[in-house]
C-alpha atoms as a PDB file:
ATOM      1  CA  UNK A   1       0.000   0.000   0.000  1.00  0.00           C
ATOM      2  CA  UNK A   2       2.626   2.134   0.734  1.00  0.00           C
ATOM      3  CA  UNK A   3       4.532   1.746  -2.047  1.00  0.00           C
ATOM      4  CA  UNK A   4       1.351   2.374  -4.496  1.00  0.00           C
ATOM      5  CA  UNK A   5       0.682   5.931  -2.403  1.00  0.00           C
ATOM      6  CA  UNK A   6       4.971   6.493  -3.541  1.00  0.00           C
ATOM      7  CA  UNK A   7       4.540   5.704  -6.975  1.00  0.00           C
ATOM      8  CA  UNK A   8       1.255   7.370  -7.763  1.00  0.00           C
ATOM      9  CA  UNK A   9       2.929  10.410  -5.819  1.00  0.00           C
ATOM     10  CA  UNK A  10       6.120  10.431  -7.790  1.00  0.00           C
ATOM     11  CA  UNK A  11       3.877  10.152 -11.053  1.00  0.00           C
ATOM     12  CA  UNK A  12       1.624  13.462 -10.073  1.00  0.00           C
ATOM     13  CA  UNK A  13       4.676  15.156  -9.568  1.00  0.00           C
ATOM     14  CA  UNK A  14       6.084  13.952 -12.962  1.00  0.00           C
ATOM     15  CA  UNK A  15       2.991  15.070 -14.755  1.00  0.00           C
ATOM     16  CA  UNK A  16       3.164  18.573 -12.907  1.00  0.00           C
ATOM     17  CA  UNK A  17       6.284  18.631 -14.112  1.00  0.00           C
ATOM     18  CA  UNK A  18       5.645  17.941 -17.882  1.00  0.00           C
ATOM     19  CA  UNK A  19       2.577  20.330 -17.782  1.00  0.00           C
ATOM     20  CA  UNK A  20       4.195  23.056 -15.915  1.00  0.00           C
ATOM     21  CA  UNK A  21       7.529  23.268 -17.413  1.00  0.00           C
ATOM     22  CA  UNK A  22       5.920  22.630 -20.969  1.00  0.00           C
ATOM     23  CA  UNK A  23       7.509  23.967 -24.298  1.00  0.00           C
ATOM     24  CA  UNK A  24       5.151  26.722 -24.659  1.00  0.00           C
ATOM     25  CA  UNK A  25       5.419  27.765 -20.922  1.00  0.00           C
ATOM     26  CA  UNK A  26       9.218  28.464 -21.078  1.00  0.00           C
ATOM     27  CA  UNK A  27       8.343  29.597 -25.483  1.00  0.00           C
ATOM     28  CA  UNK A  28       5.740  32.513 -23.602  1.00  0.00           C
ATOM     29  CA  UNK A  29       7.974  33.628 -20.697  1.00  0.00           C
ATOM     30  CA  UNK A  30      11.257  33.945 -22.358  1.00  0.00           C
ATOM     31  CA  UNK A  31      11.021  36.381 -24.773  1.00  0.00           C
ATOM     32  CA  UNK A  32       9.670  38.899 -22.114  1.00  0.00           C
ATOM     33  CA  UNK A  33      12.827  38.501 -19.816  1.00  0.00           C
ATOM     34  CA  UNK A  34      14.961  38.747 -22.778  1.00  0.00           C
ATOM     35  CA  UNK A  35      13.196  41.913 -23.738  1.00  0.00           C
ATOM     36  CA  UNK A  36      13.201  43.824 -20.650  1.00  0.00           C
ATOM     37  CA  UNK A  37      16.820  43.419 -20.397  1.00  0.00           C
ATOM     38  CA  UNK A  38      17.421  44.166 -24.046  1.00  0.00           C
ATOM     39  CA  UNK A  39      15.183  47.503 -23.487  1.00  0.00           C
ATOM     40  CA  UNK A  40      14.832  48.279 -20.034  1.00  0.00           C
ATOM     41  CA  UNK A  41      11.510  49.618 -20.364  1.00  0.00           C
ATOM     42  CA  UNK A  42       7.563  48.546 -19.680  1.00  0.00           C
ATOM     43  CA  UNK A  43       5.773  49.126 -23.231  1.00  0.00           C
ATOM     44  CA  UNK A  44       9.299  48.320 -25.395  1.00  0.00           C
ATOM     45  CA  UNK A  45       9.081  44.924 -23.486  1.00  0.00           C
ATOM     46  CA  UNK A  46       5.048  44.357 -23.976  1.00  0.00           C
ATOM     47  CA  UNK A  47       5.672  44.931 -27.134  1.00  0.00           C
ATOM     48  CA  UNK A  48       8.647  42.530 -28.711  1.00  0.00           C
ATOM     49  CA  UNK A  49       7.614  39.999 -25.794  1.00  0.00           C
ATOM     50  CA  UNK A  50       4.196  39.679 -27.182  1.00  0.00           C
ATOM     51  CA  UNK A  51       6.247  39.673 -30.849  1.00  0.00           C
ATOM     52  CA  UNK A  52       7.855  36.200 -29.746  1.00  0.00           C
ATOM     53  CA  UNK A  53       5.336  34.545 -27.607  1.00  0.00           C
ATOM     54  CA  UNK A  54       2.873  34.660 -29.656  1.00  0.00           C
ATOM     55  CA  UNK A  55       4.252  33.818 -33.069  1.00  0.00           C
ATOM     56  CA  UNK A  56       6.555  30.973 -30.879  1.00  0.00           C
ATOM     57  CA  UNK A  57       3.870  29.547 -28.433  1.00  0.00           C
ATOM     58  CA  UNK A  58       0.953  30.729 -28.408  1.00  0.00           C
ATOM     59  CA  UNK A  59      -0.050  30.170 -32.208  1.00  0.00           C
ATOM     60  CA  UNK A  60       1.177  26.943 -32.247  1.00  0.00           C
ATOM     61  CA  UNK A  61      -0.110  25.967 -28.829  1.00  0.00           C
ATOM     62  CA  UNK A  62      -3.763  27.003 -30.131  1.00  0.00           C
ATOM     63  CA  UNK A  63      -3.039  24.772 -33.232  1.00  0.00           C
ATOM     64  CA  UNK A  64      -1.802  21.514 -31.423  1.00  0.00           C
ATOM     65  CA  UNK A  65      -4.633  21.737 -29.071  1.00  0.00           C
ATOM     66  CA  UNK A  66      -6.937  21.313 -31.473  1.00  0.00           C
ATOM     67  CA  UNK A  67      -5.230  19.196 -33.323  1.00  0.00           C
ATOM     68  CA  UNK A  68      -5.050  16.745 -29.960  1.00  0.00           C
ATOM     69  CA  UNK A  69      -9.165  17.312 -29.636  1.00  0.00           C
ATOM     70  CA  UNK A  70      -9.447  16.333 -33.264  1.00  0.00           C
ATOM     71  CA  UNK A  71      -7.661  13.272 -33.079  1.00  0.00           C
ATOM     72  CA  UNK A  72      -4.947  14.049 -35.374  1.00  0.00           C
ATOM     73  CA  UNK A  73      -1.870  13.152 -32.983  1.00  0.00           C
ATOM     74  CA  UNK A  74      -1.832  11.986 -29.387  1.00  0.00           C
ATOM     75  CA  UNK A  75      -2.479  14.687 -26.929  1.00  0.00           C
ATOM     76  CA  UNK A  76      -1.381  18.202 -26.464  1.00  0.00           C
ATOM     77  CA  UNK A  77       2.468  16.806 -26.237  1.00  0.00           C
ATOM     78  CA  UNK A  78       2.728  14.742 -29.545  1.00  0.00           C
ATOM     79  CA  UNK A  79       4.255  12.345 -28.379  1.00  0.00           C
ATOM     80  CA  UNK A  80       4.141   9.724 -31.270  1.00  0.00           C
ATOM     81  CA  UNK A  81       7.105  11.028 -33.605  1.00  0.00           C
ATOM     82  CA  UNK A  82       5.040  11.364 -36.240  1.00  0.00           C
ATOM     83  CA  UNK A  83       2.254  13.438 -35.658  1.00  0.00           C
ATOM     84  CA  UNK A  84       5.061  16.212 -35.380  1.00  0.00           C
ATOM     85  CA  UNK A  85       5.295  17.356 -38.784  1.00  0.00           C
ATOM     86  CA  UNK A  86       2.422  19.535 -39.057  1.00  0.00           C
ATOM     87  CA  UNK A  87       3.087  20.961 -35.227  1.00  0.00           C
ATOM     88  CA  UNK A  88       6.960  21.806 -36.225  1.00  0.00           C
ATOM     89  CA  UNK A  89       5.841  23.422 -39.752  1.00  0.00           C
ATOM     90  CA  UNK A  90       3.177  25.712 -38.479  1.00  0.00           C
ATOM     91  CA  UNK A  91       5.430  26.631 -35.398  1.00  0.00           C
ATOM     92  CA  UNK A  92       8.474  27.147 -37.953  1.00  0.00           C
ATOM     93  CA  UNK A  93       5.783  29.372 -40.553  1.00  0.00           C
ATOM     94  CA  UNK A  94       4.506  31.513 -37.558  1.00  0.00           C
ATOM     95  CA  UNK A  95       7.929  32.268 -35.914  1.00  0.00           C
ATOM     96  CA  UNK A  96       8.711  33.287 -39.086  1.00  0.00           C
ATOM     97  CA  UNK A  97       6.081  35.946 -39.374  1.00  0.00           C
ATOM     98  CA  UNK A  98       7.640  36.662 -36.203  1.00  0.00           C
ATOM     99  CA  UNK A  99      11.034  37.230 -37.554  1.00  0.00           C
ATOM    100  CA  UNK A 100       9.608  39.382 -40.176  1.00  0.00           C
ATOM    101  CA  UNK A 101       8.416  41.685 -37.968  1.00  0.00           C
ATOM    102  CA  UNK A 102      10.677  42.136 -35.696  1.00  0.00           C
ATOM    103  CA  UNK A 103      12.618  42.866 -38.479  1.00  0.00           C
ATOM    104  CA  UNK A 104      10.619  45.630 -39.631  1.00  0.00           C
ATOM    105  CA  UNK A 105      10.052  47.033 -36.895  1.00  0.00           C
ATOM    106  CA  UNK A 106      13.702  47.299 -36.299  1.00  0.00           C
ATOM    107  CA  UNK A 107      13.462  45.471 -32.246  1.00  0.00           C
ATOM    108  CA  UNK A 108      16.506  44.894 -30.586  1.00  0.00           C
ATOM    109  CA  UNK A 109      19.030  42.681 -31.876  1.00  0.00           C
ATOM    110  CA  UNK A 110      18.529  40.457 -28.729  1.00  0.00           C
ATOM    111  CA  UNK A 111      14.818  39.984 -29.940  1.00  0.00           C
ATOM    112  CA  UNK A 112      16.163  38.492 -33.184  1.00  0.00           C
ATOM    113  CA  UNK A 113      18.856  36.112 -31.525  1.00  0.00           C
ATOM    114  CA  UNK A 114      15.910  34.878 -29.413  1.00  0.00           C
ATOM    115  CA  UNK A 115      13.792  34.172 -32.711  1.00  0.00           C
ATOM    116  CA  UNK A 116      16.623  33.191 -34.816  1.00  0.00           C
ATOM    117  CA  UNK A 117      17.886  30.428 -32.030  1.00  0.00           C
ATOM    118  CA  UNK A 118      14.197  28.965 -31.698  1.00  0.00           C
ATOM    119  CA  UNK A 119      13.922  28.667 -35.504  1.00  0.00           C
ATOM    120  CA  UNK A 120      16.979  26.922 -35.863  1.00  0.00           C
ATOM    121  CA  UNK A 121      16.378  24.834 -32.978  1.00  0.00           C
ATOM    122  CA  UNK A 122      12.657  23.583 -34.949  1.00  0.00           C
ATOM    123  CA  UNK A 123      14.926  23.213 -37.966  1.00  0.00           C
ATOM    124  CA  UNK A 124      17.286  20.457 -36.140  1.00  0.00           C
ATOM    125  CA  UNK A 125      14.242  19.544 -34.610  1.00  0.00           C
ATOM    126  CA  UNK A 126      13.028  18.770 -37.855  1.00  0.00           C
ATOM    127  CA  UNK A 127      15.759  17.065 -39.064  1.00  0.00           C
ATOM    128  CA  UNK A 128      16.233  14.643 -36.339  1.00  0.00           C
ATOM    129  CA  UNK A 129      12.293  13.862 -36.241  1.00  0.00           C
ATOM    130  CA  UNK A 130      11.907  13.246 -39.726  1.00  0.00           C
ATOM    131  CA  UNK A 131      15.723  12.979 -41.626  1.00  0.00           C
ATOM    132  CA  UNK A 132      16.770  10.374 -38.946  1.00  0.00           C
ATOM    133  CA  UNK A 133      13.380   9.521 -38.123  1.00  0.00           C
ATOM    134  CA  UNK A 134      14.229   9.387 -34.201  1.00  0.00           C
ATOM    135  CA  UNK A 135      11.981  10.837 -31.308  1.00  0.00           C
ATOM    136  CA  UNK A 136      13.638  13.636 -28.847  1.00  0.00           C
ATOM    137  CA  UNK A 137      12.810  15.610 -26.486  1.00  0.00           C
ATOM    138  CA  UNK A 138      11.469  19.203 -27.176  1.00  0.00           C
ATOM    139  CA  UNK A 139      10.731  19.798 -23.211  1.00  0.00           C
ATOM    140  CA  UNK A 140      14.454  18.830 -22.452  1.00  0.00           C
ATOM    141  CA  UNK A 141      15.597  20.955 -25.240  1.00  0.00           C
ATOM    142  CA  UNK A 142      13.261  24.365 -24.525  1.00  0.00           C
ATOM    143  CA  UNK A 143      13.721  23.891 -20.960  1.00  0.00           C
ATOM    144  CA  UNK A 144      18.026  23.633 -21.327  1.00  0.00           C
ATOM    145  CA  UNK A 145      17.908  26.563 -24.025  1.00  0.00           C
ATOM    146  CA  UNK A 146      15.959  28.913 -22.046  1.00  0.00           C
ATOM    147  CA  UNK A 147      18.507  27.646 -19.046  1.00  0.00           C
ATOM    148  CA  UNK A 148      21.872  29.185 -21.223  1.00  0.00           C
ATOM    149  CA  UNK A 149      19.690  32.158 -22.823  1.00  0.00           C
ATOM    150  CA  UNK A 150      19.021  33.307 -19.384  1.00  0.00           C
ATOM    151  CA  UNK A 151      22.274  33.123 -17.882  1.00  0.00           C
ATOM    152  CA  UNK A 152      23.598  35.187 -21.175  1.00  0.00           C
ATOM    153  CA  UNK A 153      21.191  37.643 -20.983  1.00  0.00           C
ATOM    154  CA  UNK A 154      20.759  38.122 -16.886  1.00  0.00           C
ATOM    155  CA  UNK A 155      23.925  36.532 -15.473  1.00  0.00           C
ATOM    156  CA  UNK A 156      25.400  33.595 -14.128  1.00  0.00           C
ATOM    157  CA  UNK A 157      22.474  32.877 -10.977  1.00  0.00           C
ATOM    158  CA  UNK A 158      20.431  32.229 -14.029  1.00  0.00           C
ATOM    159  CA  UNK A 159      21.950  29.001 -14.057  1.00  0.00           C
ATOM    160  CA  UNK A 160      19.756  28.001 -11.268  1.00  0.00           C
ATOM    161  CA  UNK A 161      16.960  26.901 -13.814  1.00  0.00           C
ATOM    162  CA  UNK A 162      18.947  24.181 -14.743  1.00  0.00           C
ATOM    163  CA  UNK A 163      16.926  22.905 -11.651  1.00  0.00           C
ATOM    164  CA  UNK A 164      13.358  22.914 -12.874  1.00  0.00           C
ATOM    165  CA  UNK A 165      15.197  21.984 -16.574  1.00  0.00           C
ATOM    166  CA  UNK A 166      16.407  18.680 -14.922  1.00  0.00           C
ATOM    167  CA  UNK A 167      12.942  18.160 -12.930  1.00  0.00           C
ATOM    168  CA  UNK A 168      11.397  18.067 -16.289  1.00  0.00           C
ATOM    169  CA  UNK A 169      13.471  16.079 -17.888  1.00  0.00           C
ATOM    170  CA  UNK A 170      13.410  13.816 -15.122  1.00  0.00           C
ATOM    171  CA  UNK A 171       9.855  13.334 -15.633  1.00  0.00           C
ATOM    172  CA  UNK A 172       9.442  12.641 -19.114  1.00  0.00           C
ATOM    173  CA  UNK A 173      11.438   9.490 -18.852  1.00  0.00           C
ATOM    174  CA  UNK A 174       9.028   8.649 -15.555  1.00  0.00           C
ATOM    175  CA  UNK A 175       5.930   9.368 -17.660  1.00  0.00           C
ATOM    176  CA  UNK A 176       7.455   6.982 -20.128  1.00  0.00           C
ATOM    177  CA  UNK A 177       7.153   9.527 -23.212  1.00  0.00           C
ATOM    178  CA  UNK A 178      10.553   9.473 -24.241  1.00  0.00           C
ATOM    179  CA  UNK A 179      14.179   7.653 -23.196  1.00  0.00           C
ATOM    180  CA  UNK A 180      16.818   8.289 -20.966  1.00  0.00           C
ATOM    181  CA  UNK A 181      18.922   8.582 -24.634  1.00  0.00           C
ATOM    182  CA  UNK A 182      15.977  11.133 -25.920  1.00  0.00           C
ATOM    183  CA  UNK A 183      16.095  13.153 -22.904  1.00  0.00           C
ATOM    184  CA  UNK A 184      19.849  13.777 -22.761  1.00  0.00           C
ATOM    185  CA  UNK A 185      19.966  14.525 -26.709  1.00  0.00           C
ATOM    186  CA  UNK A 186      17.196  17.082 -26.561  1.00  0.00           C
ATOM    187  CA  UNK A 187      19.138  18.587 -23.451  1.00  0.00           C
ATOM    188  CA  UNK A 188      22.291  19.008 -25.541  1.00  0.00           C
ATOM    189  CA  UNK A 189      20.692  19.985 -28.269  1.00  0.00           C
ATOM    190  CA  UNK A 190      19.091  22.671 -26.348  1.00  0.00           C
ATOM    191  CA  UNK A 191      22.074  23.835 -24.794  1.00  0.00           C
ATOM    192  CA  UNK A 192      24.379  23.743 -28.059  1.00  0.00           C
ATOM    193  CA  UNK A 193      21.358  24.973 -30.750  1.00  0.00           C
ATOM    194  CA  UNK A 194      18.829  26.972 -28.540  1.00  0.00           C
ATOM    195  CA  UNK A 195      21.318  28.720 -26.093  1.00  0.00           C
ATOM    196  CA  UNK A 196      24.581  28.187 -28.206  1.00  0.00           C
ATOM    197  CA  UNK A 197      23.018  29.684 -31.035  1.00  0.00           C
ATOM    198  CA  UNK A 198      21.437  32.784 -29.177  1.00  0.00           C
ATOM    199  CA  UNK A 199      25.094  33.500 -28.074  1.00  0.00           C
ATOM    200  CA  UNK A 200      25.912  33.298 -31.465  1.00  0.00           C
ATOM    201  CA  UNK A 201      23.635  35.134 -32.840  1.00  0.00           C
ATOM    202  CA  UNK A 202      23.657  38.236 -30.357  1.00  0.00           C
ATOM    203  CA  UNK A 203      27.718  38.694 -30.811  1.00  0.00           C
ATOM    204  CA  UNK A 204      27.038  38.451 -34.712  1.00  0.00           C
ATOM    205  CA  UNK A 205      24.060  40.894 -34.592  1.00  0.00           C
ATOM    206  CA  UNK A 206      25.506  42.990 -32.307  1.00  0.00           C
ATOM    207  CA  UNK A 207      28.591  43.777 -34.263  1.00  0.00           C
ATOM    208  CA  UNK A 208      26.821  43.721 -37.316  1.00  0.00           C
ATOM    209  CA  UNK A 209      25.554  47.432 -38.683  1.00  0.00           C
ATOM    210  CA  UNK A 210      22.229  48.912 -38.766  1.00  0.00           C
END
């Protein structure tokens, strides 16, 4: 009896994880912290925030969700491989509206390293779900990106959300949606595309001229 209460516990918690520290929920949160430190002020931040969270998660959110209702993959987490493709396109096409504007409205060059990482990071997505036809994970990967964005952007105590990153990870190899092998990928990959590539990104915009 005891031993059922411990495992149903350790379950809940895994599923709080996985719904808490969901793609979209780091996706919608992100972009705001990156903005207020790119323009350290209120409407400048509403503004490109909104920009990236809702061409990056809250679009395609509203389009898996229904998708999930309708039957056409399994749940709001896709996790059969390959009900992805339509997910990964339409959040691709919609960041890309993103990028567009941002661009024309000339926002901060931090605003498109944000955007630019997250579409490269649904590119390799891409490519590993479909050109080697092999299931990872997208929470380990947003949650580790967001992890190395956030110590560029606010510092080094940042690092702290590696702790809620591992928590999730933890708990999509509990939940039995993905592999120990799937989790640690999608962690690198979100360290070395999603964060890596933000670094990147901001030097190379940064230096680049107006």
């Amino acid at each position: 009896m005891t031993a059922h209460v411990s495992s149903t516990a350790v379950h809940r918690s895994a599923r709080f994880a996985t719904e808490v520290l969901a793609p979209w929920v780091w996706v919608l949160t992100l972009p705001f912290a990156v903005a207020a430190a790119a323009t350290r002020s209120l409407w400048p931040t509403v503004l490109w925030g909104l920009v990236v969270a809702v061409t990056a998660s809250v679009i395609p959110m509203v389009v898996i969700v229904r998708g999930a209702r309708g039957g056409r993959w399994d749940g709001h987490h896709v996790t059969n491989r390959e009900g992805r493709l339509v997910p990964l396109v339409v959040a691709g096409g919609s960041l890309a509206v993103g990028i567009a504007v941002l661009l024309l409205g000339r926002a901060p060059h931090e605003m498109l390293a944000l955007a630019g990482s997250m579409f490269a990071s649904l590119v390799v997505s891409m490519a590993i779900t479909f050109g080697l036809k092999w299931k990872v994970s997208l929470h380990a990967a947003v949650a580790f990106a967001a992890v190395v964005v956030g110590a560029v952007v606010h510092g080094p105590w940042l690092l702290l959300l590696a702790v809620p990153a591992v928590f999730v990870a933890w708990s999509r190899v509990e939940l039995g949606d993905h592999t120990t092998a799937q989790v640690l990928v999608g962690s690198v990959m979100g360290v070395v595309v999603g964060g890596g590539g933000y670094a990147l990104l901001e030097v190379l915009l940064r230096a680049s001229p107006n």
